[in-house]
Protein backbone atom coordinates (compact mmCIF):
# COMPACT_ATOMS: atom_id res chain seq x y z
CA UNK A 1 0.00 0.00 0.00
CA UNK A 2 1.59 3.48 -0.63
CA UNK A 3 0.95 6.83 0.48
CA UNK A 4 -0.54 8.66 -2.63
CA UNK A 5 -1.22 12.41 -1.27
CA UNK A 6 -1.09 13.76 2.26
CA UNK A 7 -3.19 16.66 2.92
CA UNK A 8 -2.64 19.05 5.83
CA UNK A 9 -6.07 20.31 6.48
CA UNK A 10 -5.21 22.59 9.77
CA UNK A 11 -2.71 23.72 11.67
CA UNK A 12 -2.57 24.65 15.52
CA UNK A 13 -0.22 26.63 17.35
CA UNK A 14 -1.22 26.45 21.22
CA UNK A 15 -1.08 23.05 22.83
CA UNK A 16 0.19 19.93 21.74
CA UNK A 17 -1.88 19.11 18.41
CA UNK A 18 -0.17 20.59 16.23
CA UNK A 19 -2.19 19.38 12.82
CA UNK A 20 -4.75 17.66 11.60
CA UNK A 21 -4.47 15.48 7.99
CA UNK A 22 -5.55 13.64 5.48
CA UNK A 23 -3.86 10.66 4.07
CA UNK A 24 -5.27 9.12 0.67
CA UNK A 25 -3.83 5.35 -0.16
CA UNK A 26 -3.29 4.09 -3.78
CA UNK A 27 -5.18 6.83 -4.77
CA UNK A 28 -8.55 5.03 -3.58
CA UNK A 29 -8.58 5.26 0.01
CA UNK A 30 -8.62 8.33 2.35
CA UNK A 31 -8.40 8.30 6.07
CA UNK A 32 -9.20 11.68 7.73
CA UNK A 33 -8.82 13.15 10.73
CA UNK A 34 -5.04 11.73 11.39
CA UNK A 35 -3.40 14.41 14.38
CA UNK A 36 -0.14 15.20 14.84
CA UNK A 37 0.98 16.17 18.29
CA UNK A 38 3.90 17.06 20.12
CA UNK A 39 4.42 16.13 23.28
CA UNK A 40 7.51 14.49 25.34
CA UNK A 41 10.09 16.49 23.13
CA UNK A 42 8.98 14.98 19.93
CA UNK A 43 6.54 14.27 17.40
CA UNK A 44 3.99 11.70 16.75
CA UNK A 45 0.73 10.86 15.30
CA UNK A 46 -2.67 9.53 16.41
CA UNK A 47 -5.14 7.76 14.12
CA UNK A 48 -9.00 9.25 13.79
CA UNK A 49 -10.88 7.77 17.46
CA UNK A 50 -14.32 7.39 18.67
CA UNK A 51 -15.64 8.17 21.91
CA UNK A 52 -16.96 4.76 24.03
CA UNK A 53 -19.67 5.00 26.79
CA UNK A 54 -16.91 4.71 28.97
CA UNK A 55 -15.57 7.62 27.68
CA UNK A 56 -12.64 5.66 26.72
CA UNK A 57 -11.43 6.35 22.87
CA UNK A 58 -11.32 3.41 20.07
CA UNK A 59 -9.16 4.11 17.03
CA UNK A 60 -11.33 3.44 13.92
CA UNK A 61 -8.17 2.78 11.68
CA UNK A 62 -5.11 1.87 12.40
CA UNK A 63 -1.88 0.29 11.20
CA UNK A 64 -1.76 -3.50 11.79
CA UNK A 65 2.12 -3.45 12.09
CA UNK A 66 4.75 -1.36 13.60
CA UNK A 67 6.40 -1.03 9.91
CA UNK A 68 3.88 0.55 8.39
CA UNK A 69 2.83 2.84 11.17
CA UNK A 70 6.77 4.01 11.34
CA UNK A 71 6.45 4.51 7.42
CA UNK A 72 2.83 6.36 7.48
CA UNK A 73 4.15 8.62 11.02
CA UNK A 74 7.43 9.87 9.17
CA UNK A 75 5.47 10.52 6.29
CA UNK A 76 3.07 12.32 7.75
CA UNK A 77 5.09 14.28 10.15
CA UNK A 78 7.65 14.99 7.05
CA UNK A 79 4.26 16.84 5.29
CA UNK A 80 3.60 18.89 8.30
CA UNK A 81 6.86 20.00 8.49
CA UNK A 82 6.50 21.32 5.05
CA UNK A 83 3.02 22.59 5.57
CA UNK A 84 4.24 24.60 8.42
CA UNK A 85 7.60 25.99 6.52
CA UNK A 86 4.76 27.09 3.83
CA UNK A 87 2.95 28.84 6.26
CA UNK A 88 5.96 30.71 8.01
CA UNK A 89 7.05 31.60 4.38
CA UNK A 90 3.45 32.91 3.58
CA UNK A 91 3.10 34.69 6.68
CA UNK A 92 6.72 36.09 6.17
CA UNK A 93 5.96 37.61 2.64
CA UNK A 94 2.34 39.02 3.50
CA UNK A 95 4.14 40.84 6.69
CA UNK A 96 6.87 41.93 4.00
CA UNK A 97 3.86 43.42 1.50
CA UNK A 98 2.13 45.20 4.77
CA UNK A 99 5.20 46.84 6.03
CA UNK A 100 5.02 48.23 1.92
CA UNK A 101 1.94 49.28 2.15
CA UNK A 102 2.64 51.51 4.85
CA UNK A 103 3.41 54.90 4.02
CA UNK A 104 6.83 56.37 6.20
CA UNK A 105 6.00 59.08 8.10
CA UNK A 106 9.48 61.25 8.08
């Protein structure tokens, strides 16, 4: 099974989810709701969960082997990184425009 397209649908800054994404198999399969979070000095994912009675949480998908899951988590935590690099350099050029836009006062 490979990892087709990997869609970073949000991004967080406070607390320790730092994004949720989409991850589309073969091209016929898409599994949303994927987080990343950081927490214990490093990165990790967890798979989409539903809430039990017993207000315990069930993952409704989830890697059957520790292969795969190492495969899917790097590749998913490799798009985030890029998602959030986009996002600095976005942020970076629209505060570069602004500070353009501004007329000195001298």
């Amino acid at each position: 099974m490979q990892i087709t397209d990997i869609k970073v649908r949000k991004l967080f800054d406070e607390g320790p989810m730092k994004a949720i994404v989409s991850v589309t198999f073969d091209g016929q399969l898409a599994v949303h709701d994927i987080k990343v979070i950081y927490a214990k000095e490093k990165f990790f994912i967890v798979m989409p969960s539903r809430k039990n009675p017993d207000d315990t949480y069930r993952d409704i998908v989830h890697p059957i082997n520790a292969q795969f899951r190492g495969m899917l988590e790097s590749s998913v935590i490799a798009a985030y990184e890029a998602a959030l690099e986009e996002a600095e350099r976005v942020a970076a050029l629209e505060e570069s425009e602004q500070a353009e836009e501004i007329p000195s006062t001298v």
